[in-house]
C-alpha atoms as a PDB file:
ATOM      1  CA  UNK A   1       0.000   0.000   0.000  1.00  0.00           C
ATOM      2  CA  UNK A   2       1.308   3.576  -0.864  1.00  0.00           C
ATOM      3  CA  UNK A   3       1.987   6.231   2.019  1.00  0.00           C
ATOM      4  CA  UNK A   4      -0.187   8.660   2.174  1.00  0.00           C
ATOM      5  CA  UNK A   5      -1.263  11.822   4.672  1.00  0.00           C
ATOM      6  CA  UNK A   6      -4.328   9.162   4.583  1.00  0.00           C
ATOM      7  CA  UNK A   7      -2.862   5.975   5.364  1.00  0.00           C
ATOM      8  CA  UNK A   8      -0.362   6.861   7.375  1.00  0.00           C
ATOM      9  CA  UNK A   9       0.213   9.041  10.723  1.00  0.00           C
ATOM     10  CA  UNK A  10       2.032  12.840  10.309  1.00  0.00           C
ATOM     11  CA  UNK A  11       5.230  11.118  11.886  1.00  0.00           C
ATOM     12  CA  UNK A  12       4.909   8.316   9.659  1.00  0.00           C
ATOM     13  CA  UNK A  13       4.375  10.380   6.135  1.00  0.00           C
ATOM     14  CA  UNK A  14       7.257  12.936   6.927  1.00  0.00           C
ATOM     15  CA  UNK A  15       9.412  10.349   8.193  1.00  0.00           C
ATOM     16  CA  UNK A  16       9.286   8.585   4.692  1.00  0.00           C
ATOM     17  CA  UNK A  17       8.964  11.805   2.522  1.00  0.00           C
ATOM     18  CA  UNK A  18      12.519  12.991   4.558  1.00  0.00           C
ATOM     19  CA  UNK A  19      13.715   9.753   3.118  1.00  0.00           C
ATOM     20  CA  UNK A  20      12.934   9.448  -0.246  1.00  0.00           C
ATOM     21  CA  UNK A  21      14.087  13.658  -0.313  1.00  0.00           C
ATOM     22  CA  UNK A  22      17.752  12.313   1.010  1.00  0.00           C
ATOM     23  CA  UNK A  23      18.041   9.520  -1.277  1.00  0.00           C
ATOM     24  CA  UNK A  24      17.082  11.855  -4.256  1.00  0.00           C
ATOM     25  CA  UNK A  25      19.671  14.744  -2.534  1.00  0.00           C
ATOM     26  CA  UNK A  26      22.110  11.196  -2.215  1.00  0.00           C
ATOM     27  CA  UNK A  27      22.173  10.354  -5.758  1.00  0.00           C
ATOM     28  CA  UNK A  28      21.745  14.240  -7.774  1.00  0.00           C
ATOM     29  CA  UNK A  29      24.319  15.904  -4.932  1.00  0.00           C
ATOM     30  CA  UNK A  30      26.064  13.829  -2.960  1.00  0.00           C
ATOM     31  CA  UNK A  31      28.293  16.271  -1.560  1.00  0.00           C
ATOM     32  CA  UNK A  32      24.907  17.771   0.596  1.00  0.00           C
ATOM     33  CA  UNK A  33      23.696  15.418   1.787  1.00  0.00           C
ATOM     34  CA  UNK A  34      25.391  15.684   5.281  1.00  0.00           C
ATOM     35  CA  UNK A  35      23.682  19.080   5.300  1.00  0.00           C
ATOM     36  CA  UNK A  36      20.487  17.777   4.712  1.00  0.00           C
ATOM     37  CA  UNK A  37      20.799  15.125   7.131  1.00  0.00           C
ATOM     38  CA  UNK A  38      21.114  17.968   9.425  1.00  0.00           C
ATOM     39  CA  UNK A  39      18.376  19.862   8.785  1.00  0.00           C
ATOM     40  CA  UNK A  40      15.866  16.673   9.125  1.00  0.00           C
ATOM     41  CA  UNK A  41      17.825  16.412  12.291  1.00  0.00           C
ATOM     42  CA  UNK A  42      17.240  19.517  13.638  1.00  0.00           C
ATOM     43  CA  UNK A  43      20.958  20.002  14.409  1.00  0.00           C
ATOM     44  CA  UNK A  44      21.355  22.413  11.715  1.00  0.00           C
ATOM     45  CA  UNK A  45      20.751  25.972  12.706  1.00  0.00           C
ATOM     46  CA  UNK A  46      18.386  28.418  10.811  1.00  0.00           C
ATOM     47  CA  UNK A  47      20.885  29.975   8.085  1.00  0.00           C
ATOM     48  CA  UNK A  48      22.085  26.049   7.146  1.00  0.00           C
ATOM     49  CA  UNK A  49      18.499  25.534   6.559  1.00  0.00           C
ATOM     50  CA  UNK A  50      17.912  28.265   4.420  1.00  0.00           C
ATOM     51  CA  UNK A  51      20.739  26.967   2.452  1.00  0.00           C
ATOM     52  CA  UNK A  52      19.655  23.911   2.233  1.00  0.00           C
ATOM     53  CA  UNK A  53      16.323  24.767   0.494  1.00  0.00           C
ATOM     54  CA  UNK A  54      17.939  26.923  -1.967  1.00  0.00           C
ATOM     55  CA  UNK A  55      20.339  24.554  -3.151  1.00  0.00           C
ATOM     56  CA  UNK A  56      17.448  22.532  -3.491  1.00  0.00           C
ATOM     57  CA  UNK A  57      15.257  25.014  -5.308  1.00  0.00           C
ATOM     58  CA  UNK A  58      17.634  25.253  -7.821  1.00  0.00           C
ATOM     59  CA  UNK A  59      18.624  22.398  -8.786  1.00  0.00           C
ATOM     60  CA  UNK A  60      21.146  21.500  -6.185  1.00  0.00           C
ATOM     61  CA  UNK A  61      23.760  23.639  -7.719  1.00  0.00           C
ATOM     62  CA  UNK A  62      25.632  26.438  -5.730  1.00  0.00           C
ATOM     63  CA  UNK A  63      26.183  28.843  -8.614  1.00  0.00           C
ATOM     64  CA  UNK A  64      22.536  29.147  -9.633  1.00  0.00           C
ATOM     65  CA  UNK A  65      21.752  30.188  -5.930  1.00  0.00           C
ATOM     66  CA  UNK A  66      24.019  33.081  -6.215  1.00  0.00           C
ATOM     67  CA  UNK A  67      22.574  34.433  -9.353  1.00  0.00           C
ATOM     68  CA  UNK A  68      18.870  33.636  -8.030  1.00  0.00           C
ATOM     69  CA  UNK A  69      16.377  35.479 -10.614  1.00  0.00           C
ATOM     70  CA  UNK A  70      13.710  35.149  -7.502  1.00  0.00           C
ATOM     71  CA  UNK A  71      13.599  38.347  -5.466  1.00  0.00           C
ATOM     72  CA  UNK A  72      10.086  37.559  -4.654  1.00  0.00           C
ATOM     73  CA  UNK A  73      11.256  34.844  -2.745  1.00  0.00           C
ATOM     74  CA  UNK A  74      10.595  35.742   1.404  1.00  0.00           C
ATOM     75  CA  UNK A  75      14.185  33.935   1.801  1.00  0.00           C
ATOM     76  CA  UNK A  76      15.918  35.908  -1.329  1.00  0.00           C
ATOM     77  CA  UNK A  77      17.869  38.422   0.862  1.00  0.00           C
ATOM     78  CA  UNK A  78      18.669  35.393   3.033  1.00  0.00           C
ATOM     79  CA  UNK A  79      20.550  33.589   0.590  1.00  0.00           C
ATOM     80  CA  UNK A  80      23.929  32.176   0.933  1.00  0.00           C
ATOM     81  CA  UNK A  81      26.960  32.178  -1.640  1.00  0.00           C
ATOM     82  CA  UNK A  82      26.278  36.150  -2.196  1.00  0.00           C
ATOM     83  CA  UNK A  83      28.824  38.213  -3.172  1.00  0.00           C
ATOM     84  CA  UNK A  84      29.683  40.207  -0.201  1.00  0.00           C
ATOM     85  CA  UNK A  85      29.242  44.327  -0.629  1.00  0.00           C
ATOM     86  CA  UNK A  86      32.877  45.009  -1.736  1.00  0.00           C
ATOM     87  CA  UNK A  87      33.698  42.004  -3.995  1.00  0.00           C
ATOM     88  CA  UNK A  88      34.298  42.721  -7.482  1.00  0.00           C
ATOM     89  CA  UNK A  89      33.638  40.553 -10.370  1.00  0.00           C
ATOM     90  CA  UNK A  90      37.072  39.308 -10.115  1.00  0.00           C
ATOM     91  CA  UNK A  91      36.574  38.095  -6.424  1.00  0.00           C
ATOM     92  CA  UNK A  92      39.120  40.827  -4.731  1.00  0.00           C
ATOM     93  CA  UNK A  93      36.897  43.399  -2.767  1.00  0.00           C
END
């Protein structure tokens, strides 16, 4: 029988949804999946969990985070891998 929010108690679902997220984050980033670990955890504090969704928003790729074309998102200013105010293009401030 398939999980479901029906079939299955709150602890239950999110238990198995947590880890069928961490095998996808196992196999398409391997290199995060530590992180995620921590955020289903809840070891990870707030500004590794925000980076942990954006990663994942985009594709689990670091580069597209920085140049995020979603400033509507509410965690947009939030976002790691910025540029920090006085770096240049050439990554000297």
């Amino acid at each position: 029988m398939k999980l479901t929010p029906q079939t299955a108690s709150p602890s239950e679902f999110i238990a198995h949804k947590r880890a069928e997220r961490l095998q996808q984050v196992a196999t398409d980033a391997p290199s995060k999946l530590n992180l995620f670990k921590r955020v289903y955890a809840g070891t990870a504090s707030p500004r590794l969990c925000v980076k942990a969704f954006c990663i994942e928003c985009v594709g689990y790729n670091e580069a597209a985070v920085r140049e995020c074309t979603a400033p509507a998102c509410p965690l947009w200013n939030l976002r790691p891998f910025q540029k920090s105010a006085g770096e240049t293009e050439g990554g000297a401030a």
